[in-house]
N, C-alpha and C. Protein backbone atom coordinates (compact mmCIF):
# COMPACT_ATOMS: atom_id res chain seq x y z
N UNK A 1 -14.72 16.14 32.93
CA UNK A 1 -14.45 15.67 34.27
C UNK A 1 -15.76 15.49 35.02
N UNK A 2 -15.92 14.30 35.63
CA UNK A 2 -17.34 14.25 36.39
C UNK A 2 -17.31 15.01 38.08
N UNK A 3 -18.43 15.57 37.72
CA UNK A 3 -18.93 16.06 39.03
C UNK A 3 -20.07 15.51 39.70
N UNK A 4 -19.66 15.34 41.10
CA UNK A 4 -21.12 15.07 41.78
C UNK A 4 -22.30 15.86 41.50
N UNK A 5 -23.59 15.35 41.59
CA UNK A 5 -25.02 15.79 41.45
C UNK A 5 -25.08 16.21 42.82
N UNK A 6 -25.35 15.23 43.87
CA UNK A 6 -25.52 15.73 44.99
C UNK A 6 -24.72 16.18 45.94
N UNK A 7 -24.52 16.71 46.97
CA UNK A 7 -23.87 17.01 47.78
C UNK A 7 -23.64 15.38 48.67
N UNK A 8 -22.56 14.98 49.17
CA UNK A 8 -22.31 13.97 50.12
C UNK A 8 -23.20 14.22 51.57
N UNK A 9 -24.04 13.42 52.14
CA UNK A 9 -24.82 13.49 53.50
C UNK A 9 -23.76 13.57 54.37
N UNK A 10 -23.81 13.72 55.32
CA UNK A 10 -22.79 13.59 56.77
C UNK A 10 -23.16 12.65 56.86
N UNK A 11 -24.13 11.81 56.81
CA UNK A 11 -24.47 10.20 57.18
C UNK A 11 -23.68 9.33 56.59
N UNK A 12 -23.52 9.79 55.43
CA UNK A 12 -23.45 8.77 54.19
C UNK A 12 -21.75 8.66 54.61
N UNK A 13 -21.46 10.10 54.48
CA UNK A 13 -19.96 10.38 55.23
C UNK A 13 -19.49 9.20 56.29
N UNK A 14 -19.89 9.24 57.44
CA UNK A 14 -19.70 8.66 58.59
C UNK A 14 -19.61 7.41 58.12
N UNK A 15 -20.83 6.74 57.65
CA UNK A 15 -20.65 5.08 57.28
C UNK A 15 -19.69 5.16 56.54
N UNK A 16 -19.27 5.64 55.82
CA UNK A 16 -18.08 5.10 54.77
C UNK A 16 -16.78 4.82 55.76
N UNK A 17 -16.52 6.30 56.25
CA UNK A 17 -15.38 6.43 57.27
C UNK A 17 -15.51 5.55 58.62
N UNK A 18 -16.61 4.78 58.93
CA UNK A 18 -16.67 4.28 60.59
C UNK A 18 -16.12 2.19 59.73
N UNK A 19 -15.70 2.16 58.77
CA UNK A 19 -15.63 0.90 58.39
C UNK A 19 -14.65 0.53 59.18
N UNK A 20 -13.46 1.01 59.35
CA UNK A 20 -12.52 0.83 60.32
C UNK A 20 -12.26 0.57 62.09
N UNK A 21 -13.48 1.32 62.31
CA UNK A 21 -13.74 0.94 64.17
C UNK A 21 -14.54 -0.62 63.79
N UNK A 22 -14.65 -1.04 62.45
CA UNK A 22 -15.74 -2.56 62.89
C UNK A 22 -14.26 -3.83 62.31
N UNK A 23 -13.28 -3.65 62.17
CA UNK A 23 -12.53 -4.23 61.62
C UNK A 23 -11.84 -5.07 62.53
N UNK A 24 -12.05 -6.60 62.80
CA UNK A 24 -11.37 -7.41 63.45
C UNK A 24 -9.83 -7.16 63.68
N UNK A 25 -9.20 -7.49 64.74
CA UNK A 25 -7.76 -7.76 65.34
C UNK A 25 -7.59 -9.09 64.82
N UNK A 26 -6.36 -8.95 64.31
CA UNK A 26 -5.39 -10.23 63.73
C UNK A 26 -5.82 -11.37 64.62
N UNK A 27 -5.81 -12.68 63.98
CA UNK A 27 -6.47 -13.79 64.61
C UNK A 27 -4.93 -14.44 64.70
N UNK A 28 -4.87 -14.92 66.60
CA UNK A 28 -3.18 -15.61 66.87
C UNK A 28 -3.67 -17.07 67.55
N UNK A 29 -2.30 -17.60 66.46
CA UNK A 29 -2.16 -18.96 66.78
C UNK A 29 -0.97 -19.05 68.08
N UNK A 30 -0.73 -20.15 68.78
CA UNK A 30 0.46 -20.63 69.40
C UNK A 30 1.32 -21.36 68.29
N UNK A 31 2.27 -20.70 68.39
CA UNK A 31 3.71 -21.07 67.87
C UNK A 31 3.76 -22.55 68.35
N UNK A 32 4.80 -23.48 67.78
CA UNK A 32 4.79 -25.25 67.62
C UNK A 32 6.17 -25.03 68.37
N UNK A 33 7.04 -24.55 67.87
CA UNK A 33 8.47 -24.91 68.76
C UNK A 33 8.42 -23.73 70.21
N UNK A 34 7.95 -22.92 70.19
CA UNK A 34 8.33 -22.08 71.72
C UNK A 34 7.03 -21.54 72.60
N UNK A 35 5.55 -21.96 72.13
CA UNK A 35 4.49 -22.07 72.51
C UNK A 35 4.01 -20.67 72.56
N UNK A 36 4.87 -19.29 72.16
CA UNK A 36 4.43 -18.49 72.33
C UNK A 36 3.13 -17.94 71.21
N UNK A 37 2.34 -17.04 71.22
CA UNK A 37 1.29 -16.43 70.40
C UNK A 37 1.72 -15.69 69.48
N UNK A 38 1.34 -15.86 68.66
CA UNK A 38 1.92 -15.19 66.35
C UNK A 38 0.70 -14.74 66.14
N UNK A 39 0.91 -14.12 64.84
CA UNK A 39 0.05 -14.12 63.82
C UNK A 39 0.24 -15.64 62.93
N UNK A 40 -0.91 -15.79 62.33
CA UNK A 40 -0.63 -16.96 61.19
C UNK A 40 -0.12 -16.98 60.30
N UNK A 41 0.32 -17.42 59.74
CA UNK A 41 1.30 -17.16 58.41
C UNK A 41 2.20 -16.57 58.40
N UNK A 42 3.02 -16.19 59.51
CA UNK A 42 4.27 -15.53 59.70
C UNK A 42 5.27 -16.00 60.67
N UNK A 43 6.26 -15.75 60.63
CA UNK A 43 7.69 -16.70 61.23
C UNK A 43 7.14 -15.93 63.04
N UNK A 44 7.61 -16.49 63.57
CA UNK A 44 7.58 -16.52 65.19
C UNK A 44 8.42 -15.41 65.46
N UNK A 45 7.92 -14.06 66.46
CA UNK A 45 9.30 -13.29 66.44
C UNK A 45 9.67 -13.78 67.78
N UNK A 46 9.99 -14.66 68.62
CA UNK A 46 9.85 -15.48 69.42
C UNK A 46 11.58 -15.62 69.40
N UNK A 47 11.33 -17.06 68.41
CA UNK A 47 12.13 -18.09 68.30
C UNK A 47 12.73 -18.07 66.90
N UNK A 48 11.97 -17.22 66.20
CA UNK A 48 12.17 -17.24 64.66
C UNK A 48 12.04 -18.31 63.54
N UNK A 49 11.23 -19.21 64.35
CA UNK A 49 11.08 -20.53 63.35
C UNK A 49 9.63 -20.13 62.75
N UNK A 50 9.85 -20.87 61.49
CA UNK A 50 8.12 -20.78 60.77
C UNK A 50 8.16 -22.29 59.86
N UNK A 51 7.26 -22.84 60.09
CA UNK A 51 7.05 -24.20 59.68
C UNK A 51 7.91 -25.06 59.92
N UNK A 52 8.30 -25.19 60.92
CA UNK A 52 9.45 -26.05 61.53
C UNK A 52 10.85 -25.94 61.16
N UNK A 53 10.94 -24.67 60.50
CA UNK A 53 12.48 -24.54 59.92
C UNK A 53 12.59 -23.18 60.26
N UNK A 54 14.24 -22.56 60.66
CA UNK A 54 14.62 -21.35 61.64
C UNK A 54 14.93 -20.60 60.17
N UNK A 55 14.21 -19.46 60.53
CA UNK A 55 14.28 -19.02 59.01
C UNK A 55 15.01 -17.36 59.24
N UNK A 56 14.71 -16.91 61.02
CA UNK A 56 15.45 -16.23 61.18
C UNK A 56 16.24 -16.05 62.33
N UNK A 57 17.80 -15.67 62.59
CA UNK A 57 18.01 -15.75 63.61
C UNK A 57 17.62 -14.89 64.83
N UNK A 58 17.40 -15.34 65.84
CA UNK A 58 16.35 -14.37 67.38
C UNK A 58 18.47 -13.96 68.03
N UNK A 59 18.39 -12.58 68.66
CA UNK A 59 19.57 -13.22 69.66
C UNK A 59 18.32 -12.96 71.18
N UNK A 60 19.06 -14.14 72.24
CA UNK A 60 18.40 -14.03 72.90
C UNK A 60 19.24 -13.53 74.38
């Protein structure tokens, strides 16, 4: 079974673990049928349409 040689730095620590505070927020498009803001590539929770076809029903 392998063992570490060295001990892990607290530095070395931190950078590994701080990758997550640098990680972009989902990039939003406007929706085509109800103008509201999505993610891309996913049905509207809006209106429920995704590529111009109602793929799920909304009640409103």
């Amino acid at each position: 079974m392998g063992v570490p040689k060295r001990r892990t730095s607290k530095t070395r620590k931190n950078k590994r673990r701080s990758i997550w505070g640098q990680m972009a927020a989902p990039s939003l498009v406007e929706c085509p049928q109800c103008h509201q803001l999505k993610q891309n590539h996913r049905v509207c929770p809006k209106c429920g349409y995704y590529k111009g076809r109602e793929v799920i029903k909304v009640a409103e």
